[in-house]
Structure formats: structure tokens, C-alpha cells
N, C-alpha and C. Protein backbone atom coordinates (compact mmCIF):
# COMPACT_ATOMS: atom_id res chain seq x y z
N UNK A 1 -86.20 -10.90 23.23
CA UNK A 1 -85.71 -12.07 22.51
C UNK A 1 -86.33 -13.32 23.13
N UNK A 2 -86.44 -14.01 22.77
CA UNK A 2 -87.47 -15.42 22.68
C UNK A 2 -86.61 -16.44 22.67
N UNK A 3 -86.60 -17.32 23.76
CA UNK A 3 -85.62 -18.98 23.77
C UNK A 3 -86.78 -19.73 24.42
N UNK A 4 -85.77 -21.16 23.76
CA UNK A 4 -86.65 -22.00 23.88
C UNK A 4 -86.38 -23.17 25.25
N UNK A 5 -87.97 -22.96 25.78
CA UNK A 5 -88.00 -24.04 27.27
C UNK A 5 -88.58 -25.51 27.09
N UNK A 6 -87.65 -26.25 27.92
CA UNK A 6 -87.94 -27.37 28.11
C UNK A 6 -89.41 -27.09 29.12
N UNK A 7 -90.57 -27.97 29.24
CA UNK A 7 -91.55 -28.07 30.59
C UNK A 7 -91.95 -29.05 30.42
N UNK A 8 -91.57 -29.52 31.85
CA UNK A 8 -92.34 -30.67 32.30
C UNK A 8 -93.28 -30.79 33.54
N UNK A 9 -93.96 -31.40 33.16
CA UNK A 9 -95.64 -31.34 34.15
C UNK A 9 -95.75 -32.26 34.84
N UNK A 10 -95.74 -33.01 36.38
CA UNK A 10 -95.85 -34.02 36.72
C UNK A 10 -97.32 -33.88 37.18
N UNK A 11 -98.35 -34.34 37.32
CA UNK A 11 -99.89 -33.70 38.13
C UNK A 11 -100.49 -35.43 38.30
N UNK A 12 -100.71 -35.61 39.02
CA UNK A 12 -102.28 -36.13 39.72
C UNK A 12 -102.09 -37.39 39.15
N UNK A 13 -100.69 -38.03 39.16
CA UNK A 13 -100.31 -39.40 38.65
C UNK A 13 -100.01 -39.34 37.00
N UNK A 14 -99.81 -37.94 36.35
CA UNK A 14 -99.99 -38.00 34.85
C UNK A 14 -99.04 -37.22 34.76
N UNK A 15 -97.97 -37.16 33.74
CA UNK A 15 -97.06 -36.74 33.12
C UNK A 15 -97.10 -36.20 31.79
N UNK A 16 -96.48 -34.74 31.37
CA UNK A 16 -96.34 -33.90 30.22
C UNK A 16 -94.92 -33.81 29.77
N UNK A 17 -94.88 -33.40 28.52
CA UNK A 17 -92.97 -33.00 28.52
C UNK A 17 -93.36 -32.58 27.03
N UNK A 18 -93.02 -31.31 26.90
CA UNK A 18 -92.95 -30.46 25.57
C UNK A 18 -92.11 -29.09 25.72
N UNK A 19 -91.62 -28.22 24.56
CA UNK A 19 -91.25 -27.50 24.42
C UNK A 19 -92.00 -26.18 23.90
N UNK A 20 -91.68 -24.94 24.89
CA UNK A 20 -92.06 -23.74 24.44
C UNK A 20 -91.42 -22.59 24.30
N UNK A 21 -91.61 -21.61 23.45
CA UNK A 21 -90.46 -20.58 23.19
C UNK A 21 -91.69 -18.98 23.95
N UNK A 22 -90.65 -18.39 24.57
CA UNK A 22 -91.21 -17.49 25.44
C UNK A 22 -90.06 -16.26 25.86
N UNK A 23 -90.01 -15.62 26.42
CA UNK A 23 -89.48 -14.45 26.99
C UNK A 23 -89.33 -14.78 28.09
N UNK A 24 -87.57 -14.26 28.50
CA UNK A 24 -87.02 -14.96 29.68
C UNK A 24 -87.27 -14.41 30.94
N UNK A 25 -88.94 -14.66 31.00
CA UNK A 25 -89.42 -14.02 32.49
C UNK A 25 -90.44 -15.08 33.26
N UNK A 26 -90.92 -15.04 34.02
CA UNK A 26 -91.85 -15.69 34.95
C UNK A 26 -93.28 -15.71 33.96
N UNK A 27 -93.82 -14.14 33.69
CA UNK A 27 -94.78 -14.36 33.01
C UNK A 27 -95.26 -14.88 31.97
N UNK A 28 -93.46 -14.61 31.02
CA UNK A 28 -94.19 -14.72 29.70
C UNK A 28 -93.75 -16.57 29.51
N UNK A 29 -93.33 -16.92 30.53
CA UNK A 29 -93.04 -18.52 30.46
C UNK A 29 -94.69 -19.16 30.99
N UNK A 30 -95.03 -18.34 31.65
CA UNK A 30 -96.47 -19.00 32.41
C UNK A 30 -97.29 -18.87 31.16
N UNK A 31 -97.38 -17.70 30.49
CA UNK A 31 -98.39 -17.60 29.51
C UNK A 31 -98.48 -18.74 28.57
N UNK A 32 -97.24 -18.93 27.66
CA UNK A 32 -96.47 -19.69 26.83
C UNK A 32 -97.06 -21.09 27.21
N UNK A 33 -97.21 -21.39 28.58
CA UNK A 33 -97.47 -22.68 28.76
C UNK A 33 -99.41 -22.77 28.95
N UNK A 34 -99.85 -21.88 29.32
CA UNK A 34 -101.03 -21.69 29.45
C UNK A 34 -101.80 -21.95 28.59
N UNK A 35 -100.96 -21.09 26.85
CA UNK A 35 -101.25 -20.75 25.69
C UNK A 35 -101.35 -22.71 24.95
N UNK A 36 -100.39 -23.56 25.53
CA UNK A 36 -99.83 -24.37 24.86
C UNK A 36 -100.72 -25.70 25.21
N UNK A 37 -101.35 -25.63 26.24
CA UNK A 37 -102.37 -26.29 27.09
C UNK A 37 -103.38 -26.09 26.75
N UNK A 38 -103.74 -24.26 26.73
CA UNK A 38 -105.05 -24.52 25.96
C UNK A 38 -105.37 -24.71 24.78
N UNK A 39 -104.24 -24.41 23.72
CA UNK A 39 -104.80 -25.18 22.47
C UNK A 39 -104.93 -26.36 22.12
N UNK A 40 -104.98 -27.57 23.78
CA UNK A 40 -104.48 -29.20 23.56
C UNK A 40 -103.37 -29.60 22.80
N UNK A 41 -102.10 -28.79 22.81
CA UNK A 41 -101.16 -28.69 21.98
C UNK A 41 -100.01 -30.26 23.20
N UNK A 42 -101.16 -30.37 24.10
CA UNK A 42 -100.12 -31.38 24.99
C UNK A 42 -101.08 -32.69 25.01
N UNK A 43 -100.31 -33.50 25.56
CA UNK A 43 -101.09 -34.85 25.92
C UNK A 43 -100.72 -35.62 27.01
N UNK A 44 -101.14 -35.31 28.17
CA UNK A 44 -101.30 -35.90 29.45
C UNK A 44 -101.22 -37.39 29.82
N UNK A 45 -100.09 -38.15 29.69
CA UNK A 45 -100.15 -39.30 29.71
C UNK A 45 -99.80 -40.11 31.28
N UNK A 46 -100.72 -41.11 31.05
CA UNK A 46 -100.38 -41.58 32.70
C UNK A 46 -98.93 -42.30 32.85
N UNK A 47 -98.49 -42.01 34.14
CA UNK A 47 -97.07 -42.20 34.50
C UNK A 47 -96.48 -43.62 35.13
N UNK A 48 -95.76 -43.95 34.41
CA UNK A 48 -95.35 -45.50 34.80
C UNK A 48 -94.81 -45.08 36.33
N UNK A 49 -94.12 -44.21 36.50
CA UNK A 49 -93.87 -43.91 37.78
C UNK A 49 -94.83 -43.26 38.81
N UNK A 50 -94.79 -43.67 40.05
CA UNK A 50 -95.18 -43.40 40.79
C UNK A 50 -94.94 -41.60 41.68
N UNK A 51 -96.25 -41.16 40.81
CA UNK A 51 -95.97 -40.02 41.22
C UNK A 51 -97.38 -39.33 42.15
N UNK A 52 -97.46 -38.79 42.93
CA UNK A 52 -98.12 -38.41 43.88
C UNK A 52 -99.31 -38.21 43.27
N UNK A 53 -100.92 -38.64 43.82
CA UNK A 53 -101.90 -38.32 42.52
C UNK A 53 -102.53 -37.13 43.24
N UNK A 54 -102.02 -36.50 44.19
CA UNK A 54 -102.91 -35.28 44.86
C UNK A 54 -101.88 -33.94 44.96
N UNK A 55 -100.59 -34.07 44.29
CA UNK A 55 -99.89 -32.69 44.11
C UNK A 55 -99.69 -32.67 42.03
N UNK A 56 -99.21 -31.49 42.20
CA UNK A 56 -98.91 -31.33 40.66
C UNK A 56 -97.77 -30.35 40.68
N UNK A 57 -96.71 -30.81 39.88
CA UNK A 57 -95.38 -30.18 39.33
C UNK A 57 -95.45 -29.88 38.60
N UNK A 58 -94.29 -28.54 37.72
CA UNK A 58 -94.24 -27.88 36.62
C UNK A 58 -92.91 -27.63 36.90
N UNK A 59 -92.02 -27.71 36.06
CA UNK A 59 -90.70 -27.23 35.92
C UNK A 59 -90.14 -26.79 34.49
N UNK A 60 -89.07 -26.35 34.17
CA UNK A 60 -88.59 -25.60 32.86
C UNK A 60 -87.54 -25.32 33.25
N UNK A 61 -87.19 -25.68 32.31
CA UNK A 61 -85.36 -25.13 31.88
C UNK A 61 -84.85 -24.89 30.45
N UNK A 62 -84.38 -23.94 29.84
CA UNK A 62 -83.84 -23.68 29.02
C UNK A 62 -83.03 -24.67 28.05
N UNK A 63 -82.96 -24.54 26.78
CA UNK A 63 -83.06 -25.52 25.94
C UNK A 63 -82.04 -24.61 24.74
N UNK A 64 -80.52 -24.92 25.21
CA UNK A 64 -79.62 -25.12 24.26
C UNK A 64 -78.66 -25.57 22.69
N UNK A 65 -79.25 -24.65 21.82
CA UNK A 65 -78.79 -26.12 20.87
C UNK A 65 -77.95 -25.39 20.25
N UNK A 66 -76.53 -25.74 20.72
CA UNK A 66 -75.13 -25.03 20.28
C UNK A 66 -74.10 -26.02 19.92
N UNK A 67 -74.31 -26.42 19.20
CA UNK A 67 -73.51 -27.02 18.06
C UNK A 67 -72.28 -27.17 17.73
N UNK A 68 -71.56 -25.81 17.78
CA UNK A 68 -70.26 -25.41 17.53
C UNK A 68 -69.51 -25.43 18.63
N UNK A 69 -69.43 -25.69 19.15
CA UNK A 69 -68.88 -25.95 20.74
C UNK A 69 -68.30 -27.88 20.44
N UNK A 70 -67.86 -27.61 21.31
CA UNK A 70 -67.22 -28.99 21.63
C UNK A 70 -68.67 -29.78 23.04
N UNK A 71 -68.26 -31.44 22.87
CA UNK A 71 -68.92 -32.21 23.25
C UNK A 71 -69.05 -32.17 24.86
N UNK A 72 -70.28 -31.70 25.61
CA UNK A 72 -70.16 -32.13 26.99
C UNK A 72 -69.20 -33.10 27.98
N UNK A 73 -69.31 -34.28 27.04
CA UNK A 73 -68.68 -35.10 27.56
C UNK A 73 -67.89 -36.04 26.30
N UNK A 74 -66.51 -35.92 26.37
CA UNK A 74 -65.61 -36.67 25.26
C UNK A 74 -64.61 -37.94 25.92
N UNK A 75 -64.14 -38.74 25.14
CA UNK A 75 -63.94 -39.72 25.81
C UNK A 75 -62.58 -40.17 24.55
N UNK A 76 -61.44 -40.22 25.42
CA UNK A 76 -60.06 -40.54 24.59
C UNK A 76 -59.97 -42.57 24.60
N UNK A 77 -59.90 -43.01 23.34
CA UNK A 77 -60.12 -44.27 23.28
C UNK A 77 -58.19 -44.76 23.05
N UNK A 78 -57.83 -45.45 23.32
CA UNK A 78 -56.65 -45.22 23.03
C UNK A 78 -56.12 -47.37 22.43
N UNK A 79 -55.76 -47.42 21.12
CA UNK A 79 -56.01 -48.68 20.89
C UNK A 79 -54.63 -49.44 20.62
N UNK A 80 -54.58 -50.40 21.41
CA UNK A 80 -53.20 -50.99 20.94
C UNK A 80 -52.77 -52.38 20.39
């Protein structure tokens, strides 16, 4: 079964952020992103923030969209 990942790329002062759907393993998340890069399916934009220009990050996390559930965060307004 196939869900969908958040990834974000920090590299060499340049920043990525897109979504990919993959198999909930190491590989098939590496591929997925490999796959998604090489079709220029991303766009590498330089980073207002100051981010290291001689390391490069990659991170992912899973990407929820459940609806039917109640609100993360709710807030009782109470008016008098």
C-alpha cells in the first residue's frame, strides 16, 4: 500500500519541499524521491535562510489527510 510523504531538501544553501507517494520503507521512499528529481519534477530554490552551503538535508514524514476526525487543535469561545 502506497502513502503519501512530505520531503524536504535543505542542500548547499538551496531549499526543496514536495510531495511523494511510495511504500512505507527506506527504499521505496529513496527511489520515489530519486524518481521525482530526476524527472525535474522539483525546483531548487535559494533559501532566505541561512542554511549551511557545504552539507545537504533530506527529511520526510508522512502526510495525513483525515478529515473525519475532529480538529488538532479547537478552541471554546465563550461570549457575553
Amino acid at each position: 500500500m502506497t502513502k503519501k510523504f512530505q520531503v524536504k531538501i535543505r542542500a548547499y544553501g538551496h531549499m526543496a519541499d514536495f510531495n511523494i507517494e511510495a511504500e512505507d520503507s527506506a527504499e521505496s521512499i529513496e527511489q520515489a524521491i530519486l524518481d521525482k528529481i530526476g524527472k525535474k519534477g522539483i525546483l531548487l530554490k535559494d533559501s532566505k535562510r541561512m542554511f549551511s552551503t557545504s552539507k545537504c538535508w533530506i527529511t520526510y514524514e508522512e502526510v495525513v489527510d483525515d478529515i473525519s476526525s475532529r480538529p488538532l487543535q479547537e478552541e471554546k469561545v465563550v461570549r457575553t
